[in-house]
Protein backbone atom coordinates (compact mmCIF):
# COMPACT_ATOMS: atom_id res chain seq x y z
CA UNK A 1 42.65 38.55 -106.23
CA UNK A 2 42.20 35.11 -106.15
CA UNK A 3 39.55 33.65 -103.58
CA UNK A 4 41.69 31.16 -102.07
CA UNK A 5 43.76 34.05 -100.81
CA UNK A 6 40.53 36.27 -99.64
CA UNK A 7 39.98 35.55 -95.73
CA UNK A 8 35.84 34.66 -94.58
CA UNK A 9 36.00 39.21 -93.76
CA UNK A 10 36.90 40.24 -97.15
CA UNK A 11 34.57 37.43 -98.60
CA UNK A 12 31.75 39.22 -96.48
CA UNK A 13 32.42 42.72 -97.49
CA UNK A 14 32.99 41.71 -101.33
CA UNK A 15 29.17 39.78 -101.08
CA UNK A 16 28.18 43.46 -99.64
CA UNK A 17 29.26 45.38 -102.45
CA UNK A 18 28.40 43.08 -104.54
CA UNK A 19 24.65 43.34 -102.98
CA UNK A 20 25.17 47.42 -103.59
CA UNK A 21 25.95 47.28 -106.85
CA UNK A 22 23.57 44.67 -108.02
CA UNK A 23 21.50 46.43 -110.93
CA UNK A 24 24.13 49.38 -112.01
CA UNK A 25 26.01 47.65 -114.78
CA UNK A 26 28.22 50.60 -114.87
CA UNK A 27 29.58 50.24 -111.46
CA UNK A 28 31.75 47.48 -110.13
CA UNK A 29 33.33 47.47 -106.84
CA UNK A 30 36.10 44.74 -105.68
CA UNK A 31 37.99 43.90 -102.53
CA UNK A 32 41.69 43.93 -102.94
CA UNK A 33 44.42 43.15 -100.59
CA UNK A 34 47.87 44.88 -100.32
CA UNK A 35 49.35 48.23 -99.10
CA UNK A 36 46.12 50.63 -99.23
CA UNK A 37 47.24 53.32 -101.67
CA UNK A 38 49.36 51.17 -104.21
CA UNK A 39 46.93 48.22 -104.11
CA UNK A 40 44.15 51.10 -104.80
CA UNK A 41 45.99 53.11 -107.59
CA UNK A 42 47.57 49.95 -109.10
CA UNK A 43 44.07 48.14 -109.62
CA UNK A 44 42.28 51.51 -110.87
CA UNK A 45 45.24 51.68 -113.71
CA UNK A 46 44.98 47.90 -114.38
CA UNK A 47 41.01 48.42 -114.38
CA UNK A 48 40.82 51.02 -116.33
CA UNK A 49 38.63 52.71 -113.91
CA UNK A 50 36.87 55.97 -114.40
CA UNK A 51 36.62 57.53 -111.01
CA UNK A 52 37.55 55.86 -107.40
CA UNK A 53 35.95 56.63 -104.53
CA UNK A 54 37.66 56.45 -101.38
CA UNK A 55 36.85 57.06 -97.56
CA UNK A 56 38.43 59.18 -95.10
CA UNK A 57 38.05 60.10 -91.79
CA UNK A 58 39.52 62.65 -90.74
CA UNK A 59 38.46 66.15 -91.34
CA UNK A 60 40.46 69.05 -93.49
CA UNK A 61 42.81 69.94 -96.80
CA UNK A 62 45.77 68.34 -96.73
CA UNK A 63 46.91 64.59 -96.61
CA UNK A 64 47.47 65.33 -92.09
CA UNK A 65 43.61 66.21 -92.40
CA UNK A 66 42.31 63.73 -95.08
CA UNK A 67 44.20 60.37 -94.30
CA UNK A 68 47.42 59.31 -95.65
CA UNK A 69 45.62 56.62 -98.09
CA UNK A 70 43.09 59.15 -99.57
CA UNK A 71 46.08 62.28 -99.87
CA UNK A 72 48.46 59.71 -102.04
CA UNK A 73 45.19 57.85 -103.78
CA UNK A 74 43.68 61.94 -104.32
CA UNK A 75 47.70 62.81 -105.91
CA UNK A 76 48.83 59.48 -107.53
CA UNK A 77 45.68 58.25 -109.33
CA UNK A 78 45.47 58.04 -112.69
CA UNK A 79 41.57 58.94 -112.76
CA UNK A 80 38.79 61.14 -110.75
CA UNK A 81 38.85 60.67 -107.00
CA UNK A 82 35.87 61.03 -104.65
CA UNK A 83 36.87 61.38 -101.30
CA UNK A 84 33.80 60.93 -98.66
CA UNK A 85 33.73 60.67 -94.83
């Protein structure tokens, strides 16, 4: 996303995962805008990405009991999902 789009929150947030990722060359992490589940499952395609991991929480099975956004992410994405709560 380009950064003249990003507002000073996502800015913050991308310098945190930035700061959590420093030293593991294997993992990136990025802050994207758009509707959660497409923006997610779009980027991971585009990005080639090995495995997302996604939060959730609420507590259960099915998409009522993990979130909407982790359910369609979990059944739409092209690679491994991790949910976590």
């Amino acid at each position: 996303m380009p950064k003249g789009s990003w507002n000073p929150a996502a800015e913050g947030v991308q310098a945190q995962l930035s700061a959590l990722t420093e030293g593991h060359a294997d993992m990136r992490a990025y802050v994207v805008q758009g509707h959660a589940s497409e923006t997610i499952i779009d980027f991971a395609e585009q990005d080639r990405s090995d495995l997302i991991v996604v939060a959730s929480h609420h507590r259960g099975l099915t998409a009522a009991l993990i979130g909407s956004t982790a359910s369609d992410v979990v059944r739409e994405g092209a690679c491994s999902v991790l949910v976590v709560r």
